[in-house]
Protein backbone atom coordinates (compact mmCIF):
# COMPACT_ATOMS: atom_id res chain seq x y z
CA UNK A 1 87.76 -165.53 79.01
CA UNK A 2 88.27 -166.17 82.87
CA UNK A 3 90.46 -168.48 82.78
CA UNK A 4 93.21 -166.82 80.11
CA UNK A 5 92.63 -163.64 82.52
CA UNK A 6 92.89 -165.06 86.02
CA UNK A 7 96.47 -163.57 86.10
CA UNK A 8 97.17 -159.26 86.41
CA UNK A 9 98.08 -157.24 83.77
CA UNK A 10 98.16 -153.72 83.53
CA UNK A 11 96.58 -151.95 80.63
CA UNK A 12 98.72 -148.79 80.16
CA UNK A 13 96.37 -146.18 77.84
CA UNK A 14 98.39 -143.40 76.46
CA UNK A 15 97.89 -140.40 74.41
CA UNK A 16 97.28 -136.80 74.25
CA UNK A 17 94.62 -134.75 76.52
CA UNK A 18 91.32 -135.50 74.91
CA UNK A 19 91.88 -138.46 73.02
CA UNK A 20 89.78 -140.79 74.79
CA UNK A 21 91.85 -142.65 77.41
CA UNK A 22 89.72 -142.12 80.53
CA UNK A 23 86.37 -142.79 78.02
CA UNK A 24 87.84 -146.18 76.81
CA UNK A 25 89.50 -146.92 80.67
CA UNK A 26 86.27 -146.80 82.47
CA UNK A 27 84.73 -148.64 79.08
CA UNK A 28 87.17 -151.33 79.62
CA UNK A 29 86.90 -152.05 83.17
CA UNK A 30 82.76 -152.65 82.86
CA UNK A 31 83.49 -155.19 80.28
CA UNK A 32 85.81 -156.92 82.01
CA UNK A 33 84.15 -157.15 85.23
CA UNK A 34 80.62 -158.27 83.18
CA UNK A 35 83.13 -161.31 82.43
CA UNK A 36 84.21 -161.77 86.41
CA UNK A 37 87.70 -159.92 85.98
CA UNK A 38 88.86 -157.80 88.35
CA UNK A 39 89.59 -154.78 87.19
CA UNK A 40 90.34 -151.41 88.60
CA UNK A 41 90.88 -147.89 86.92
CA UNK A 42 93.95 -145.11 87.89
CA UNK A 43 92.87 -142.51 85.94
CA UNK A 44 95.65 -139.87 86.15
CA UNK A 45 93.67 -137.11 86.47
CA UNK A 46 91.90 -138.60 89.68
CA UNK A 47 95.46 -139.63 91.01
CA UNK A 48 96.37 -135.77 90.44
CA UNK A 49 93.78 -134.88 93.38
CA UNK A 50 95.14 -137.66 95.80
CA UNK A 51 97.94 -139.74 95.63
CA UNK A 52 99.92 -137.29 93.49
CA UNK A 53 98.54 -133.55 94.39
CA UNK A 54 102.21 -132.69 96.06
CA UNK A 55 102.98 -132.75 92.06
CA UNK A 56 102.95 -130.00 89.83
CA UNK A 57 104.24 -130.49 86.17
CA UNK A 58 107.41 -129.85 85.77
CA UNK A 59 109.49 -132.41 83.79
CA UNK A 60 110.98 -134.08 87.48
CA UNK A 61 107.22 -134.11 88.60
CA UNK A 62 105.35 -135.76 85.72
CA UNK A 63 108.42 -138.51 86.21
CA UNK A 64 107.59 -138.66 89.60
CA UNK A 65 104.08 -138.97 88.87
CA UNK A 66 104.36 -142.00 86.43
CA UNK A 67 106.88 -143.31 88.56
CA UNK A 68 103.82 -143.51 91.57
CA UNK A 69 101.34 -144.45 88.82
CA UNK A 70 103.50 -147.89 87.62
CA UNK A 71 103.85 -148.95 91.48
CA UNK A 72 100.44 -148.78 92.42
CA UNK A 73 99.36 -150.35 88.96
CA UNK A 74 101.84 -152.93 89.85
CA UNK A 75 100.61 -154.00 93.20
CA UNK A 76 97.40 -154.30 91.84
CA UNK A 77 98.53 -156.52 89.08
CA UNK A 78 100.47 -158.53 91.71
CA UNK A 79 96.89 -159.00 93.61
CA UNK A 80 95.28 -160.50 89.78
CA UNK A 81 93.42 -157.20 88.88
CA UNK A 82 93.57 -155.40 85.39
CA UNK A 83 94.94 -152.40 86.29
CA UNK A 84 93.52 -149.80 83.22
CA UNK A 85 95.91 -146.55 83.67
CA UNK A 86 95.02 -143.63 81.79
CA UNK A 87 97.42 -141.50 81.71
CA UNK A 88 99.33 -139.13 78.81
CA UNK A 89 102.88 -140.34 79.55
CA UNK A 90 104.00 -138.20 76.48
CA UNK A 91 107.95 -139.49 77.40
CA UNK A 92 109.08 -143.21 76.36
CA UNK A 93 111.11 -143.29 78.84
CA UNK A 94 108.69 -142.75 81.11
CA UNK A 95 106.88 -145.06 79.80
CA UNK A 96 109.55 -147.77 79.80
CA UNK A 97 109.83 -146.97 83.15
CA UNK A 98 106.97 -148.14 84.07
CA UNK A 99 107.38 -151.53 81.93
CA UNK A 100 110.34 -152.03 84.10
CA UNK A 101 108.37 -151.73 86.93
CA UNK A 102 105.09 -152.94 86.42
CA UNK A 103 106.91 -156.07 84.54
CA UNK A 104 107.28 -156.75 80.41
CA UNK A 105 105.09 -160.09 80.79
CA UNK A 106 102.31 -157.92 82.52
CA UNK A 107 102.13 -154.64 81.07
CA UNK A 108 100.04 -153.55 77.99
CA UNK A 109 100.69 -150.33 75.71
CA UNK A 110 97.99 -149.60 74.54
CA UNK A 111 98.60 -146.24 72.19
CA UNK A 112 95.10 -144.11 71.89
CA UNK A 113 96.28 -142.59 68.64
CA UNK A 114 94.00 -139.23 68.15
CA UNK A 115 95.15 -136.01 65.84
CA UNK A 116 95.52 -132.97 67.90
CA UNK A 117 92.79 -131.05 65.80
CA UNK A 118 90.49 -134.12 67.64
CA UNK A 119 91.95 -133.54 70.92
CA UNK A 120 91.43 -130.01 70.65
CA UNK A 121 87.44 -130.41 69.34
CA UNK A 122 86.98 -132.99 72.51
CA UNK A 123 88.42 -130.18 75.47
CA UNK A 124 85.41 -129.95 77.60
CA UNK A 125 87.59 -128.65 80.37
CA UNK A 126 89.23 -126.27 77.77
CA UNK A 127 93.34 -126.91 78.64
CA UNK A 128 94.01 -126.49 74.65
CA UNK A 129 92.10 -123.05 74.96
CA UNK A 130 94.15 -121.89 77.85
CA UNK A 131 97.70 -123.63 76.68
CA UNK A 132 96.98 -122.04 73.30
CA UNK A 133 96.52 -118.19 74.66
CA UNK A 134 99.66 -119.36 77.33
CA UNK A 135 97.93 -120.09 80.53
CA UNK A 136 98.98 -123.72 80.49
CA UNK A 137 102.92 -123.74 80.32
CA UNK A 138 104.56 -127.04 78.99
CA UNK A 139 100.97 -128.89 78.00
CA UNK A 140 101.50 -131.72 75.93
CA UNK A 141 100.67 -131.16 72.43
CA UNK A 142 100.98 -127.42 72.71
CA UNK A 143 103.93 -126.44 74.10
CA UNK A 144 105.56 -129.46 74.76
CA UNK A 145 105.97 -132.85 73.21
CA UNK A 146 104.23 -135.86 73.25
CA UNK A 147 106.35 -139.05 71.95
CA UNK A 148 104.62 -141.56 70.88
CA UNK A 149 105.03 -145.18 70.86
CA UNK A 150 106.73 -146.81 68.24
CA UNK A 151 105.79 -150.14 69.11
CA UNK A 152 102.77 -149.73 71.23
CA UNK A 153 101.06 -153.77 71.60
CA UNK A 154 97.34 -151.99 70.80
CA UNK A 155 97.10 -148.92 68.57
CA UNK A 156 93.26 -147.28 68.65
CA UNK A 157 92.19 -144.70 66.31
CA UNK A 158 89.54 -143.01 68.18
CA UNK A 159 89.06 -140.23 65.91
CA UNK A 160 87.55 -143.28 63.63
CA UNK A 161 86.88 -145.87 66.05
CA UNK A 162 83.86 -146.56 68.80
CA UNK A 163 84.71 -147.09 72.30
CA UNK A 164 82.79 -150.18 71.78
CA UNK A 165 85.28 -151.76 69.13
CA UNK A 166 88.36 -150.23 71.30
CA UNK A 167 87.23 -152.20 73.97
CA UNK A 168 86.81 -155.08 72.36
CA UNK A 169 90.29 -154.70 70.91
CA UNK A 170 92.01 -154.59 74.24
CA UNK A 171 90.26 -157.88 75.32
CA UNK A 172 91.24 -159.57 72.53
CA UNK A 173 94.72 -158.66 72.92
CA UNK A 174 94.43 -159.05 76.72
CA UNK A 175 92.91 -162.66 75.67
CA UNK A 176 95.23 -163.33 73.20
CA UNK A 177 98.36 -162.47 75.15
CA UNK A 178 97.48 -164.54 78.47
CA UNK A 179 96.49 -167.78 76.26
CA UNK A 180 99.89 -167.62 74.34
CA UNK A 181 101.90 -167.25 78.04
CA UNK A 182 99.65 -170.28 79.36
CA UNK A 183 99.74 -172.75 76.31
């Protein structure tokens, strides 16, 4: 395992509010690090407080957002961390984006694949409540679109799946991916 993951990557997680991205992210990043990777998390929502808290929603921001997320995923990557983003990134484009940025050889789509009726059931800080009764303009899901990936390298369906077996899923893709670029 160390050696096929001495190099960076960056494990993009995307999918609706509620489906499990942060859960599996933070998941992730113990396993690896039990193994000696380095691995870091940029969980959007925390990046929303700090780095990003000049941003509000709006179609411009959440590309701006992404846009911030990819480069600082990037220059960890370039330092030979596992960057684990979780982030909705409902757009492909913006998503694309960020493979352009981050790098094709280095980045990871990883596609957390969860019905909305899920999502909704898994709202501890109640956004589908709120975007439902119109509090919440343009939430993803609700009132505005998510996109996803056609052709996503790692698709996890957490409505069915453990966290455990998600994890391991990303390793062995992770694994899999860094031994075919080295051999």
């Amino acid at each position: 395992m160390g050696t096929a993951m001495s190099s960076g990557a960056v494990v993009w997680l995307t999918g609706m509010s509620g489906a499990g991205k942060s859960t599996i992210a933070q998941a992730l990043v113990k396993q690896l690090q039990t193994f000696a990777v380095r691995a870091t998390v940029l969980d959007g929502d925390v990046l929303r407080t700090g780095l990003n808290a000049d941003l509000g929603f709006s179609e411009a921001d959440r590309t701006e957002n992404l846009r911030r997320v990819a480069h600082v995923a990037a220059l960890f990557c370039q330092e030979g961390y596992v960057a684990i983003t979780a982030t909705i990134s409902p757009e492909m484009e913006h998503r694309e984006n960020a493979r352009k940025i981050i790098g094709a050889d280095s980045f990871v789509e990883v596609f957390v694949d969860t019905p909305l009726r899920v999502c909704e059931s898994r709202d501890p800080k109640g956004l589908y409540k709120r975007a439902r009764a119109g509090q919440i303009p343009s939430f993803t899901g609700i009132s505005s679109p998510y996109h996803a990936p056609e052709h996503a390298d790692v698709v996890l369906h957490t409505e069915s799946m453990k966290v455990e077996h998600c994890v391991e899923r990303i390793i062995a893709h992770l694994t899999h991916a860094r031994a075919a670029r080295i051999g």
